[in-house]
PDB file of N, CA and C in Angstrom:
ATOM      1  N   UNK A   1     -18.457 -11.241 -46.101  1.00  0.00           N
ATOM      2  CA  UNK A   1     -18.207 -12.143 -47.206  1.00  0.00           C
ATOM      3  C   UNK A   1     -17.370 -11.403 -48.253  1.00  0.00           C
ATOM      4  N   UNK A   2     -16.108 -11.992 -48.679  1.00  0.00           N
ATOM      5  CA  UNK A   2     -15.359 -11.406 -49.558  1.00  0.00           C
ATOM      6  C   UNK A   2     -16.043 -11.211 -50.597  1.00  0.00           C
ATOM      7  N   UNK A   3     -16.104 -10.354 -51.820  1.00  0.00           N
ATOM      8  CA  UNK A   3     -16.860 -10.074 -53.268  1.00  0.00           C
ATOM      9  C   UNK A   3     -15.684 -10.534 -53.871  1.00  0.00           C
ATOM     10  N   UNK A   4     -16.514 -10.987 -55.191  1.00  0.00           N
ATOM     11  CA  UNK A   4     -14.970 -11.595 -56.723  1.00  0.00           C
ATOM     12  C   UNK A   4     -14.911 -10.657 -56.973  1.00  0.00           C
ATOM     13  N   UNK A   5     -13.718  -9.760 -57.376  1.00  0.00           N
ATOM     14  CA  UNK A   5     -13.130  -8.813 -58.088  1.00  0.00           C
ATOM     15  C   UNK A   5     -12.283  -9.566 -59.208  1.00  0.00           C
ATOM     16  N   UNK A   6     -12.684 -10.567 -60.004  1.00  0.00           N
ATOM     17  CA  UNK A   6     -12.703 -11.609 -61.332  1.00  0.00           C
ATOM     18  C   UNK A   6     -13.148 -10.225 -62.205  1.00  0.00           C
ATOM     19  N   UNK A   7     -13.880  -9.438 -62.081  1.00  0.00           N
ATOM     20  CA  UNK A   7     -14.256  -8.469 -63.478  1.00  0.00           C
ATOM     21  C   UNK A   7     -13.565  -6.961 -63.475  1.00  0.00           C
ATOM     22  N   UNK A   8     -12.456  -6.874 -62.444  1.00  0.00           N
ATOM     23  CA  UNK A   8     -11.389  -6.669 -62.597  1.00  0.00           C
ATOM     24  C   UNK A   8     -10.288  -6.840 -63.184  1.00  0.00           C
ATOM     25  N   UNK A   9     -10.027  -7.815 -63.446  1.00  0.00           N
ATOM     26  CA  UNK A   9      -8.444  -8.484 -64.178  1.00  0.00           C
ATOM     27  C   UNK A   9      -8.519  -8.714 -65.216  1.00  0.00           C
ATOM     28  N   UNK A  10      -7.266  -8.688 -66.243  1.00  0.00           N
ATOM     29  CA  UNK A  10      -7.078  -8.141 -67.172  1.00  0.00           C
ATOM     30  C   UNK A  10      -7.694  -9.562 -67.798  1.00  0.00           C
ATOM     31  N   UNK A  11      -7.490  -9.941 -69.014  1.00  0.00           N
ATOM     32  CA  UNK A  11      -7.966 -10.781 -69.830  1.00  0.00           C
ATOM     33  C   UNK A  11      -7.460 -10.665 -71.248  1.00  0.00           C
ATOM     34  N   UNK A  12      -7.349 -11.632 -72.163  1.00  0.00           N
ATOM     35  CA  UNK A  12      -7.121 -12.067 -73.577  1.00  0.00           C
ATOM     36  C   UNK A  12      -8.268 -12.113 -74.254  1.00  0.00           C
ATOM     37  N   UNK A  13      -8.160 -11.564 -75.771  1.00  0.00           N
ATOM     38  CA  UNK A  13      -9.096 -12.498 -76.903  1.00  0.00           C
ATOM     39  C   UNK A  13      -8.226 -12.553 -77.961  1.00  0.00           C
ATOM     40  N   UNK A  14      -8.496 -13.093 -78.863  1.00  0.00           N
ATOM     41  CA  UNK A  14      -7.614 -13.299 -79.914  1.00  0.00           C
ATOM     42  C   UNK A  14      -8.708 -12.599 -81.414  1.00  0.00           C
ATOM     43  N   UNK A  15      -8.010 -11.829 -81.727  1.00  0.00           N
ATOM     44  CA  UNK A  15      -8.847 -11.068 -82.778  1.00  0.00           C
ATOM     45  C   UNK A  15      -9.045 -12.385 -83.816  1.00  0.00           C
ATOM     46  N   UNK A  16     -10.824 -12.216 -84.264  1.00  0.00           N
ATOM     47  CA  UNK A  16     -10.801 -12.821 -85.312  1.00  0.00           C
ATOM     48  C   UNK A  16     -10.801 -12.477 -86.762  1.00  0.00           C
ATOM     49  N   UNK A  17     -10.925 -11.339 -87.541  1.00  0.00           N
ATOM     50  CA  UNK A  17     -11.220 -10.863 -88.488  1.00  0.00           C
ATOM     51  C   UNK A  17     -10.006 -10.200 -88.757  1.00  0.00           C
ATOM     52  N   UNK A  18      -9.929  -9.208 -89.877  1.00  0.00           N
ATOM     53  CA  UNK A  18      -9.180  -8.539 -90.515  1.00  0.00           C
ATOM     54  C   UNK A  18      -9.575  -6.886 -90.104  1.00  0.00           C
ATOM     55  N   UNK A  19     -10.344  -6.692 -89.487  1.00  0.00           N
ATOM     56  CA  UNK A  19     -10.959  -5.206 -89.636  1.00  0.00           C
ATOM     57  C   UNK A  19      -9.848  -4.424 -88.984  1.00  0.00           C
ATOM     58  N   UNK A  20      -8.900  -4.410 -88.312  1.00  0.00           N
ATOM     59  CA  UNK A  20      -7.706  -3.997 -87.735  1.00  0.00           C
ATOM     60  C   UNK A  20      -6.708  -4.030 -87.681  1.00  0.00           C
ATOM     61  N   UNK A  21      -6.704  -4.972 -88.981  1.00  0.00           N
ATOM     62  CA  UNK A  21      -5.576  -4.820 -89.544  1.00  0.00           C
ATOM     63  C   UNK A  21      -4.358  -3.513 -90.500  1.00  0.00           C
ATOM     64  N   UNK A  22      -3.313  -3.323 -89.785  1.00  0.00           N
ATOM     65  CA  UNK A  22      -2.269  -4.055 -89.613  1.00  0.00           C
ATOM     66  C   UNK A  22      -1.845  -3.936 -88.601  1.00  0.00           C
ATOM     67  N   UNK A  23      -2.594  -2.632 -87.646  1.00  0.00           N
ATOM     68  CA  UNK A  23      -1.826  -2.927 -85.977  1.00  0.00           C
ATOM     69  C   UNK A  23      -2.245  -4.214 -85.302  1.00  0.00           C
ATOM     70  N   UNK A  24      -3.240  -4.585 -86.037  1.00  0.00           N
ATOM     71  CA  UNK A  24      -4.137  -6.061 -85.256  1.00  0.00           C
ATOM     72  C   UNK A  24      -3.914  -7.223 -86.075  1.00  0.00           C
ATOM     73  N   UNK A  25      -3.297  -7.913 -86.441  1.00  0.00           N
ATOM     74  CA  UNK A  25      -3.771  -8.996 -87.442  1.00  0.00           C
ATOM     75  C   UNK A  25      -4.583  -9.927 -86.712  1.00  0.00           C
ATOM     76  N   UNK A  26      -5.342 -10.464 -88.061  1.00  0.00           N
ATOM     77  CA  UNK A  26      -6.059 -11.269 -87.900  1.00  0.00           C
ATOM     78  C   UNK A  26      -5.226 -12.757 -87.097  1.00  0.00           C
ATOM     79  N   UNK A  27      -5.461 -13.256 -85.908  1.00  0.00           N
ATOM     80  CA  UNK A  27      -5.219 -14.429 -84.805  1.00  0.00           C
ATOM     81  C   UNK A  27      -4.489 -13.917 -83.656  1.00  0.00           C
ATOM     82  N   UNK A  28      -3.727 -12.667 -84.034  1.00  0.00           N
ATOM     83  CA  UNK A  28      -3.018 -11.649 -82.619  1.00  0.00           C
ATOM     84  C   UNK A  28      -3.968 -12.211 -81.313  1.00  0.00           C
ATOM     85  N   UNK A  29      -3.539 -12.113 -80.403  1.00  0.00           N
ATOM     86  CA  UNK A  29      -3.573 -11.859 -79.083  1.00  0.00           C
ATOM     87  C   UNK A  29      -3.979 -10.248 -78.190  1.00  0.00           C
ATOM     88  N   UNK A  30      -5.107 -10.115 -78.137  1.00  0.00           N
ATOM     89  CA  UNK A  30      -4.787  -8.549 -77.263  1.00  0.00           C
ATOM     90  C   UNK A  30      -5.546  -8.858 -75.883  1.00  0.00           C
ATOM     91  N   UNK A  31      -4.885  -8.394 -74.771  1.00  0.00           N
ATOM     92  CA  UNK A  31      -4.969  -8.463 -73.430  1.00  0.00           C
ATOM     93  C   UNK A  31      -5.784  -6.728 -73.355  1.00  0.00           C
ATOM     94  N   UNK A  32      -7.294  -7.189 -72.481  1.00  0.00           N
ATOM     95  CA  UNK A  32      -8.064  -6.075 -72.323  1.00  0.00           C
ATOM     96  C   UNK A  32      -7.638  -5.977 -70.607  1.00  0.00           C
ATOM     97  N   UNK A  33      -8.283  -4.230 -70.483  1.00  0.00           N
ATOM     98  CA  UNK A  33      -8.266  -3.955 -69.078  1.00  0.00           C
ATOM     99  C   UNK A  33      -9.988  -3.575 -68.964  1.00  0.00           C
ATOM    100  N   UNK A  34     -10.562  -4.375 -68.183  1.00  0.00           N
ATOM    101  CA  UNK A  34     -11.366  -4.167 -67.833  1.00  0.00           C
ATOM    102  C   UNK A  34     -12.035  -2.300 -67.818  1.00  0.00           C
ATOM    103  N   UNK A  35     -12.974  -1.579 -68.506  1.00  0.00           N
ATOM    104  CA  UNK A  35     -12.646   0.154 -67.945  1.00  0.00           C
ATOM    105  C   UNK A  35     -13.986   0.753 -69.204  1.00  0.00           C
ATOM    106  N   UNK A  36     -14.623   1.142 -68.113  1.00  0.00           N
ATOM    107  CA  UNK A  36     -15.694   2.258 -68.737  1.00  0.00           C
ATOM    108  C   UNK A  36     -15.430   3.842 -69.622  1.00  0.00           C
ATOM    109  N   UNK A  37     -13.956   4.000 -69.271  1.00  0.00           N
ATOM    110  CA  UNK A  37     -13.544   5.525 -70.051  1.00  0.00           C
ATOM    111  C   UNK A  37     -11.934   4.982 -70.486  1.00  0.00           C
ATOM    112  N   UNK A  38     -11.772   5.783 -71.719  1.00  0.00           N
ATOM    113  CA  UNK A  38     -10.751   5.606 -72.303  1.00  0.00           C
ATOM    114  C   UNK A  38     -10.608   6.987 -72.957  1.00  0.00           C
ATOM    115  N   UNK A  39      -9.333   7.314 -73.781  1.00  0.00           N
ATOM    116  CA  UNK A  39      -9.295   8.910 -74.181  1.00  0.00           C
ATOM    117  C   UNK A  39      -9.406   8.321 -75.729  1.00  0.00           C
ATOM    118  N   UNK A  40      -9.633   9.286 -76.842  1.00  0.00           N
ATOM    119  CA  UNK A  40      -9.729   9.209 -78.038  1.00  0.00           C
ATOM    120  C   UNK A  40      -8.233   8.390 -78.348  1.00  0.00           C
ATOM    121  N   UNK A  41      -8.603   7.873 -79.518  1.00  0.00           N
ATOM    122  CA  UNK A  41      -7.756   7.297 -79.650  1.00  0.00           C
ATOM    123  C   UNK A  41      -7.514   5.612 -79.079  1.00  0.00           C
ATOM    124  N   UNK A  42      -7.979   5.057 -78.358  1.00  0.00           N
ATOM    125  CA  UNK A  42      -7.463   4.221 -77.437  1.00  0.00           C
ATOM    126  C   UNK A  42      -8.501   3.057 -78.664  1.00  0.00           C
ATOM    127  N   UNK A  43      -8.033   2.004 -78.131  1.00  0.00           N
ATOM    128  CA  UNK A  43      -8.098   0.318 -79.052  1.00  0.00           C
ATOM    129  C   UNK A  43      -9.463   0.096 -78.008  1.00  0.00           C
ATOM    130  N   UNK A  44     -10.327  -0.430 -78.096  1.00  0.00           N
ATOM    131  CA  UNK A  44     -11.557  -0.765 -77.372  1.00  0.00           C
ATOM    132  C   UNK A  44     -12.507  -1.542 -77.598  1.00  0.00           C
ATOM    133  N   UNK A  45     -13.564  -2.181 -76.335  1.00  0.00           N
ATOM    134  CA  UNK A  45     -14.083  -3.592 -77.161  1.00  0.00           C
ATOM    135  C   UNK A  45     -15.261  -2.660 -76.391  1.00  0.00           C
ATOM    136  N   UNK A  46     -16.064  -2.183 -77.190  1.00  0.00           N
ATOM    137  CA  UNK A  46     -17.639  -1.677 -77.437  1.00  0.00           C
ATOM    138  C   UNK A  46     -18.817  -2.442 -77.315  1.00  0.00           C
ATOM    139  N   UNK A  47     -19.792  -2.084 -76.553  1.00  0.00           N
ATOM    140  CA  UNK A  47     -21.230  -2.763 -76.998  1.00  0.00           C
ATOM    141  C   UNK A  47     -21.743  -1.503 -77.273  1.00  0.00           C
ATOM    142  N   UNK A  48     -22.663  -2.400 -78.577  1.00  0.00           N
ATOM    143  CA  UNK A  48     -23.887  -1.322 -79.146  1.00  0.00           C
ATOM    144  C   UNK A  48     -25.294  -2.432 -79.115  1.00  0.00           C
ATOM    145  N   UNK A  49     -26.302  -2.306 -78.424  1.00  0.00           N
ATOM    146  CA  UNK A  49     -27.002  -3.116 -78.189  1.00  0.00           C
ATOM    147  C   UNK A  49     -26.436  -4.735 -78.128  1.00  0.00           C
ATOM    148  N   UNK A  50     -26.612  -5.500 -79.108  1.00  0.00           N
ATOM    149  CA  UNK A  50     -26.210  -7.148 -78.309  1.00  0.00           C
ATOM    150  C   UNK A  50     -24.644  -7.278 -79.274  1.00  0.00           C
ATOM    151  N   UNK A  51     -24.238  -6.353 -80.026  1.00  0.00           N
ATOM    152  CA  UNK A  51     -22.788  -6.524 -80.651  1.00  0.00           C
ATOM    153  C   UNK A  51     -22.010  -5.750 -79.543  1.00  0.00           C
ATOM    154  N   UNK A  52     -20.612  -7.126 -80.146  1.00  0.00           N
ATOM    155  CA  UNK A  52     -19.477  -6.304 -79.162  1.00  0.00           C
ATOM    156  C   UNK A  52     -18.456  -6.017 -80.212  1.00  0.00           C
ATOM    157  N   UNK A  53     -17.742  -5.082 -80.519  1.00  0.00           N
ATOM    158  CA  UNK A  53     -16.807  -4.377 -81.224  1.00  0.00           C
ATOM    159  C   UNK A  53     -15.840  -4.485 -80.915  1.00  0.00           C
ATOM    160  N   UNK A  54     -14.541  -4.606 -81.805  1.00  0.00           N
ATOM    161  CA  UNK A  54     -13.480  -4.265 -81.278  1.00  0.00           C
ATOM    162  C   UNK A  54     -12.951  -3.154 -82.090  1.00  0.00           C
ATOM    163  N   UNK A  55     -12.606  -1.962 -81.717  1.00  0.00           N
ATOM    164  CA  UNK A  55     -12.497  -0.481 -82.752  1.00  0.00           C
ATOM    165  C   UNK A  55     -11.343   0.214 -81.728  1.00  0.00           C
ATOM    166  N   UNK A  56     -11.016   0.918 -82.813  1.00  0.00           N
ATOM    167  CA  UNK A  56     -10.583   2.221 -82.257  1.00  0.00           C
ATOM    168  C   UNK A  56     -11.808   3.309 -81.891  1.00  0.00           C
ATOM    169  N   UNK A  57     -11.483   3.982 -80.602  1.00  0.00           N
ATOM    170  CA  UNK A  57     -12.786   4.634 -80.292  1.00  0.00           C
ATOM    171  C   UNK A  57     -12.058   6.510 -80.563  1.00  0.00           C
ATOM    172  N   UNK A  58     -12.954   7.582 -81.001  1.00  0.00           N
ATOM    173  CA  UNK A  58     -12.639   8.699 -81.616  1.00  0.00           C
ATOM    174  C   UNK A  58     -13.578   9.172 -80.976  1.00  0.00           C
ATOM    175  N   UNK A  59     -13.064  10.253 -80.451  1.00  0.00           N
ATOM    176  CA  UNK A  59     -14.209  11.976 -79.760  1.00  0.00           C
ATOM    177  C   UNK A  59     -13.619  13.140 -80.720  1.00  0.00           C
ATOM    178  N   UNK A  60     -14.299  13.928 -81.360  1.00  0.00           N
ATOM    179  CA  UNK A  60     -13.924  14.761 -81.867  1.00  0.00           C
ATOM    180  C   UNK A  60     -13.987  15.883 -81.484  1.00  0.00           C
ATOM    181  N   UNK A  61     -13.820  17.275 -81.777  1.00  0.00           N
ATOM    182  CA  UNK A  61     -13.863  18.449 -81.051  1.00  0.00           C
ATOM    183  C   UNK A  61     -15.284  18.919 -80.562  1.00  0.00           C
ATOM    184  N   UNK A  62     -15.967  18.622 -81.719  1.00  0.00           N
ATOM    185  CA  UNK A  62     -17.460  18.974 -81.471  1.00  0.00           C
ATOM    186  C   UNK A  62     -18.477  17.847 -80.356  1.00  0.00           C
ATOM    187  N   UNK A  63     -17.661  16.941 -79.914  1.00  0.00           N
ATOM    188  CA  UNK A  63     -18.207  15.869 -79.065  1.00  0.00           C
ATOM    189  C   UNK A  63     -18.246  14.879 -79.687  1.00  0.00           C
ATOM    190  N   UNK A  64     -18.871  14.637 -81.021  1.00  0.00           N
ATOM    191  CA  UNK A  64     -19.156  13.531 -81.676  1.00  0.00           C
ATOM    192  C   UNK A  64     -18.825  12.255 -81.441  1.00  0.00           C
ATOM    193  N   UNK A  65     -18.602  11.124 -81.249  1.00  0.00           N
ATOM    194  CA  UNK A  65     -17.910   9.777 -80.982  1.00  0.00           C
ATOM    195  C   UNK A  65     -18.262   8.834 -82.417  1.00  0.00           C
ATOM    196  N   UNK A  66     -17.577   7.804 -82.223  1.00  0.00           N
ATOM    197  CA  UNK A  66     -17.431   6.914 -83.330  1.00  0.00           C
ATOM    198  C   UNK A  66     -16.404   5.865 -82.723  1.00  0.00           C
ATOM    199  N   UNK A  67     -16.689   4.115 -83.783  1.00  0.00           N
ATOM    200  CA  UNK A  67     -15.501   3.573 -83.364  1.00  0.00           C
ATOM    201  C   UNK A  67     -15.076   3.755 -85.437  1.00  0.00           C
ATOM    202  N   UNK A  68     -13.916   3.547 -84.898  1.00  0.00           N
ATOM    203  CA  UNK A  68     -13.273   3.250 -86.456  1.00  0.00           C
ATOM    204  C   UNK A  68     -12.632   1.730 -86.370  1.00  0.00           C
ATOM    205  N   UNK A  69     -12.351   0.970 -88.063  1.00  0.00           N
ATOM    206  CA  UNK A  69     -12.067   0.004 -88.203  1.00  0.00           C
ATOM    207  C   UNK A  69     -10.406   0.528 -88.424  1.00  0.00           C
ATOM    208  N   UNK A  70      -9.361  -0.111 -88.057  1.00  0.00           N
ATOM    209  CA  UNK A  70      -7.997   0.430 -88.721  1.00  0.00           C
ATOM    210  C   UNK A  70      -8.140  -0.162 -90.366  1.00  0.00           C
ATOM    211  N   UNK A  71      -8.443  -0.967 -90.830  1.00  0.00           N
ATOM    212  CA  UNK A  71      -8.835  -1.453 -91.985  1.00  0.00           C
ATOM    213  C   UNK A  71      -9.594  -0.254 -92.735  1.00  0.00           C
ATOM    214  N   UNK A  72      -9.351   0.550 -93.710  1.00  0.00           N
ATOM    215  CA  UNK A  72      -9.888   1.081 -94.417  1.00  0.00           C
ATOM    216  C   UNK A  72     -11.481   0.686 -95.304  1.00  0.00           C
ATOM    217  N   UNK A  73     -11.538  -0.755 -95.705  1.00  0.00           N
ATOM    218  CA  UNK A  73     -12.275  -1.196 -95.820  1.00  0.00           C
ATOM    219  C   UNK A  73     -13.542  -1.634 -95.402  1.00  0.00           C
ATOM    220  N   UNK A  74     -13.394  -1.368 -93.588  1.00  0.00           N
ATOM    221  CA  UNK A  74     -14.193  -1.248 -93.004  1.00  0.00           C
ATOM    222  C   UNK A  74     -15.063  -0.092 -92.657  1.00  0.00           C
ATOM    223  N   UNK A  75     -16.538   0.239 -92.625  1.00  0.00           N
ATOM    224  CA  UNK A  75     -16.866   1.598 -92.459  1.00  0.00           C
ATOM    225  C   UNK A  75     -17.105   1.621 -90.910  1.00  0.00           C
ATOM    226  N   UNK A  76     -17.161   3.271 -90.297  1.00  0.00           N
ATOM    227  CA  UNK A  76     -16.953   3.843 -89.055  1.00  0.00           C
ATOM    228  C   UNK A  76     -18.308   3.679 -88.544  1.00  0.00           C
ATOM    229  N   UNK A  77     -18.328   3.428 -87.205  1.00  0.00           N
ATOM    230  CA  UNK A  77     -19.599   3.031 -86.346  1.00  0.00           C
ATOM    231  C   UNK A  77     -19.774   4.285 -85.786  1.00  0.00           C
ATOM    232  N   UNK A  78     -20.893   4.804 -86.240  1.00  0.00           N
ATOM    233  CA  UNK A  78     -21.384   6.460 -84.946  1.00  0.00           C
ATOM    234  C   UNK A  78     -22.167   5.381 -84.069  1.00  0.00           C
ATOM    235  N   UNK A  79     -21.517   6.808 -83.083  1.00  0.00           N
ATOM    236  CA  UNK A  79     -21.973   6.316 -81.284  1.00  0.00           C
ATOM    237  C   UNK A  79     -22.916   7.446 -80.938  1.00  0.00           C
ATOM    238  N   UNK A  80     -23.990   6.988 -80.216  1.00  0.00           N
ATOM    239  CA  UNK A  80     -24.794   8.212 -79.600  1.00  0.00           C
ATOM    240  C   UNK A  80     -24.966   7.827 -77.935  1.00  0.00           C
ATOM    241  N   UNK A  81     -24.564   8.831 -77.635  1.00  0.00           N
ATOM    242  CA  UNK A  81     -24.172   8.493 -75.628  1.00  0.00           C
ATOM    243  C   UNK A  81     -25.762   8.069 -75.595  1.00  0.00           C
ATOM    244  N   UNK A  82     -25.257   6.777 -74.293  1.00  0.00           N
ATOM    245  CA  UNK A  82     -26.202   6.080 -73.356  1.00  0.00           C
ATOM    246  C   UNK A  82     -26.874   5.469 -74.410  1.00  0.00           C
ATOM    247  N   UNK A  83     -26.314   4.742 -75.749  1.00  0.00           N
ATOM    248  CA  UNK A  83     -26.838   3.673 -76.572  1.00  0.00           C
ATOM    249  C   UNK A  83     -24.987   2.839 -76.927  1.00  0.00           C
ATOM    250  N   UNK A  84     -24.016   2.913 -76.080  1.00  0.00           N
ATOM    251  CA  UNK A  84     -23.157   2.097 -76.356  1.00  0.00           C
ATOM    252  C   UNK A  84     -22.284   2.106 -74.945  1.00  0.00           C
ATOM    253  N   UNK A  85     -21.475   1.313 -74.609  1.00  0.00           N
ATOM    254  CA  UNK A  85     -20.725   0.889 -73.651  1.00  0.00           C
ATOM    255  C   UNK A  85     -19.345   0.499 -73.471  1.00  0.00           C
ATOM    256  N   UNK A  86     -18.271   1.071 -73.768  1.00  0.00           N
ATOM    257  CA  UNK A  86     -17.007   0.856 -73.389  1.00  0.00           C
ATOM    258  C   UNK A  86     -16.711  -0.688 -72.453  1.00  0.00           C
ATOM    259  N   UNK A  87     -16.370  -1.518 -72.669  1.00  0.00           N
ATOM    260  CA  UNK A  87     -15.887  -2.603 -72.074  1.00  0.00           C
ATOM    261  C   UNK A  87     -14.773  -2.848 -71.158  1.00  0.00           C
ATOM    262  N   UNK A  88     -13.706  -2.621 -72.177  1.00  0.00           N
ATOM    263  CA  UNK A  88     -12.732  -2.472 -71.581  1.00  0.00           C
ATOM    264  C   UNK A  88     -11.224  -1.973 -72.950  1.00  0.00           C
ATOM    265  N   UNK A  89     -10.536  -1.576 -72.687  1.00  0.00           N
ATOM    266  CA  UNK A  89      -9.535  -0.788 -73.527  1.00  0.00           C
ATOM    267  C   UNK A  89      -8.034  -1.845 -73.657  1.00  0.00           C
ATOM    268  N   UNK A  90      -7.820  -2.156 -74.859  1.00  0.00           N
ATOM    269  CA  UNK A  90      -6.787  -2.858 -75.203  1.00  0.00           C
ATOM    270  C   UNK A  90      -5.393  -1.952 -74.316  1.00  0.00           C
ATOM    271  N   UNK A  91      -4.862  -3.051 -73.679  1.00  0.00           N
ATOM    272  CA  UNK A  91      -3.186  -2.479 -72.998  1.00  0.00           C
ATOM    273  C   UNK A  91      -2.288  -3.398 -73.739  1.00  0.00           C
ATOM    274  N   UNK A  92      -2.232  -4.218 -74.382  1.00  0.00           N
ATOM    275  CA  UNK A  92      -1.344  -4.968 -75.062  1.00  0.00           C
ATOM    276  C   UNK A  92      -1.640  -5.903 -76.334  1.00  0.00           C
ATOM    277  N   UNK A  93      -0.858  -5.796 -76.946  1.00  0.00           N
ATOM    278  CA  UNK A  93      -0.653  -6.627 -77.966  1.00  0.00           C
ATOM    279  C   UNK A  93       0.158  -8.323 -78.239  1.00  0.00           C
ATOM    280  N   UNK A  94      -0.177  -9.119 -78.769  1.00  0.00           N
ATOM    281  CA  UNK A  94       0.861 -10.207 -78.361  1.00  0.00           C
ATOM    282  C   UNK A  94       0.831 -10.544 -80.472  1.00  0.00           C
ATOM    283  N   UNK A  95       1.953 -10.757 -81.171  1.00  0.00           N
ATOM    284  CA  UNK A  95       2.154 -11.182 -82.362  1.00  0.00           C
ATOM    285  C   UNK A  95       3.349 -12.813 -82.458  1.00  0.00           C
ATOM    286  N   UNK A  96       3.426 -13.665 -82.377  1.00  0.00           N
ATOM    287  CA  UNK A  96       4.347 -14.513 -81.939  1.00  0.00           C
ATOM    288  C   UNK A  96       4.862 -13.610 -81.032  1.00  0.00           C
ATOM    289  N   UNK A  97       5.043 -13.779 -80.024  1.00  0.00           N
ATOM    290  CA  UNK A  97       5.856 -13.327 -78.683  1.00  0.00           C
ATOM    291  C   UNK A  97       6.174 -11.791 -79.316  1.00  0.00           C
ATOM    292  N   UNK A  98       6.040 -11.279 -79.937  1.00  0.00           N
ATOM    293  CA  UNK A  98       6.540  -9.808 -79.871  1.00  0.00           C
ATOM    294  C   UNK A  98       5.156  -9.167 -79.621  1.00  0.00           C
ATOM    295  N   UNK A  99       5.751  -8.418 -78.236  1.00  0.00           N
ATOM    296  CA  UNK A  99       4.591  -7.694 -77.827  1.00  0.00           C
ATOM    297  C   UNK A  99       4.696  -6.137 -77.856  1.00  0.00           C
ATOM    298  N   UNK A 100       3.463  -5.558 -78.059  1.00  0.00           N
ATOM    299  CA  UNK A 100       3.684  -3.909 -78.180  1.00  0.00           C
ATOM    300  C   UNK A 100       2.531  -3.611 -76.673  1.00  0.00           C
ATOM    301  N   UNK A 101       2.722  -2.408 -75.907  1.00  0.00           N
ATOM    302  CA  UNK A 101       2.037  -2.068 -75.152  1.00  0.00           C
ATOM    303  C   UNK A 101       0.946  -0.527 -75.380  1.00  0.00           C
ATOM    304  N   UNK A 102      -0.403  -0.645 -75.159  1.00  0.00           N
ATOM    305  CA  UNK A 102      -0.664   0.670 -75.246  1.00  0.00           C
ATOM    306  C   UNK A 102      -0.733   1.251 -73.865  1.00  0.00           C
ATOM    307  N   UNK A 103      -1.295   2.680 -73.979  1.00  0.00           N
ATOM    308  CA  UNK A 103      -1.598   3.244 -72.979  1.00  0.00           C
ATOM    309  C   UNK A 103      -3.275   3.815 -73.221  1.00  0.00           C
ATOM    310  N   UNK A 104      -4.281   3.251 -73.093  1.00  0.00           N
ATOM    311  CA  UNK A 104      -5.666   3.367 -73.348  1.00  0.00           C
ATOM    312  C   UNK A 104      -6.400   4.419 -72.361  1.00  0.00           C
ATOM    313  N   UNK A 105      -5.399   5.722 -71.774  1.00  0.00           N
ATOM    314  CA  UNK A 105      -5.783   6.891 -70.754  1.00  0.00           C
ATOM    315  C   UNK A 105      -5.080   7.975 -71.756  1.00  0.00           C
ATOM    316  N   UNK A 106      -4.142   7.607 -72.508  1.00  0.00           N
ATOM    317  CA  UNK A 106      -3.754   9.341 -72.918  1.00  0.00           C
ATOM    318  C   UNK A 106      -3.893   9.243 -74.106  1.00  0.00           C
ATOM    319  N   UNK A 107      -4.714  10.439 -74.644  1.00  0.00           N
ATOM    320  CA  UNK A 107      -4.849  10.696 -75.940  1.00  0.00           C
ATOM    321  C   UNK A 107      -4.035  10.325 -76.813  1.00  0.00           C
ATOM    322  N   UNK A 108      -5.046   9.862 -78.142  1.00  0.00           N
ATOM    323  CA  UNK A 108      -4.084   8.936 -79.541  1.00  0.00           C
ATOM    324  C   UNK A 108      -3.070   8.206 -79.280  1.00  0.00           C
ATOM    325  N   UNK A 109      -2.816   7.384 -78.271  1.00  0.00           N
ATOM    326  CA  UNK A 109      -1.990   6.393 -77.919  1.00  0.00           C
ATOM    327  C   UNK A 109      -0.898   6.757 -78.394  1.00  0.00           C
ATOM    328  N   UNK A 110      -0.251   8.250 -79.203  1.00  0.00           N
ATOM    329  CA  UNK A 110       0.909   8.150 -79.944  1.00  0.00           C
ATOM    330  C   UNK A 110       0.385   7.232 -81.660  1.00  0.00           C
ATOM    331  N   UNK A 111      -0.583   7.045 -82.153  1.00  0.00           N
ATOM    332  CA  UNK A 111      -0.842   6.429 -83.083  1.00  0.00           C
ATOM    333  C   UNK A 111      -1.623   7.597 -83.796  1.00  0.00           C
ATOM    334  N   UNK A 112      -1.516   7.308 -85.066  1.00  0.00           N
ATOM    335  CA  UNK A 112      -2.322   8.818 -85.971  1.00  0.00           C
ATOM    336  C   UNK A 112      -4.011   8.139 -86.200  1.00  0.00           C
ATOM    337  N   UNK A 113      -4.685   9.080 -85.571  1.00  0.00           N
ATOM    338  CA  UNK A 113      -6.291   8.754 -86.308  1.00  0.00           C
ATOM    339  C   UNK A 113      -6.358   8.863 -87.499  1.00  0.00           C
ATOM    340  N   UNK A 114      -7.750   8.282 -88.045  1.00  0.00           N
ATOM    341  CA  UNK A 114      -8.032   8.514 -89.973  1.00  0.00           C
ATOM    342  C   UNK A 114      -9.029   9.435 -89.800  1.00  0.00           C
TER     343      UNK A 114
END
């Protein structure tokens, strides 16, 4: 019997809030890839018990993790391994048809952390 590989393929949400703003505005379009590991740096939709996040996710030298809001206004979520879950890692952006692409495997996407 063939298995669905449906939780494979990529997928859309449309950000609702401001917390990521200005690489994210609020009604953007971002297309997730399904994926349990991502490198620092990378755009990511998180569970921490029954919330799902959408953050930038940060490892620091000492191990530490966190998601951050790009919004300054927003404060930083600490992560403590095997109490949160990587979903899947933003690969694209959509703004009226202008689209930007990430790369959610190599460190800081080329984007500066806070």
């Amino acid at each position: 019997m063939p298995q669905d590989c449906s939780y494979n393929e990529l997928h859309p949400l449309q950000v609702l809030d401001d917390s990521m703003e200005p690489e994210f505005p609020k009604h953007c379009i971002i297309v997730i890839e399904p994926a349990e590991v991502c490198a620092t740096g990378a755009y990511v939709i998180a569970t921490i018990g029954d919330e799902r996040w959408f953050r930038q996710y940060v490892k620091d030298a000492g191990g530490g993790q966190k998601l951050m809001a790009v919004n300054p206004e927003y404060p930083e979520i600490p992560l403590e391994n095997g109490r949160f879950k990587i979903e899947g890692v933003v690969v694209q952006r959509n703004i009226r048809r202008k689209i930007k692409h990430y790369n959610p495997y190599r460190p800081n996407n080329g984007t500066a952390l806070q």
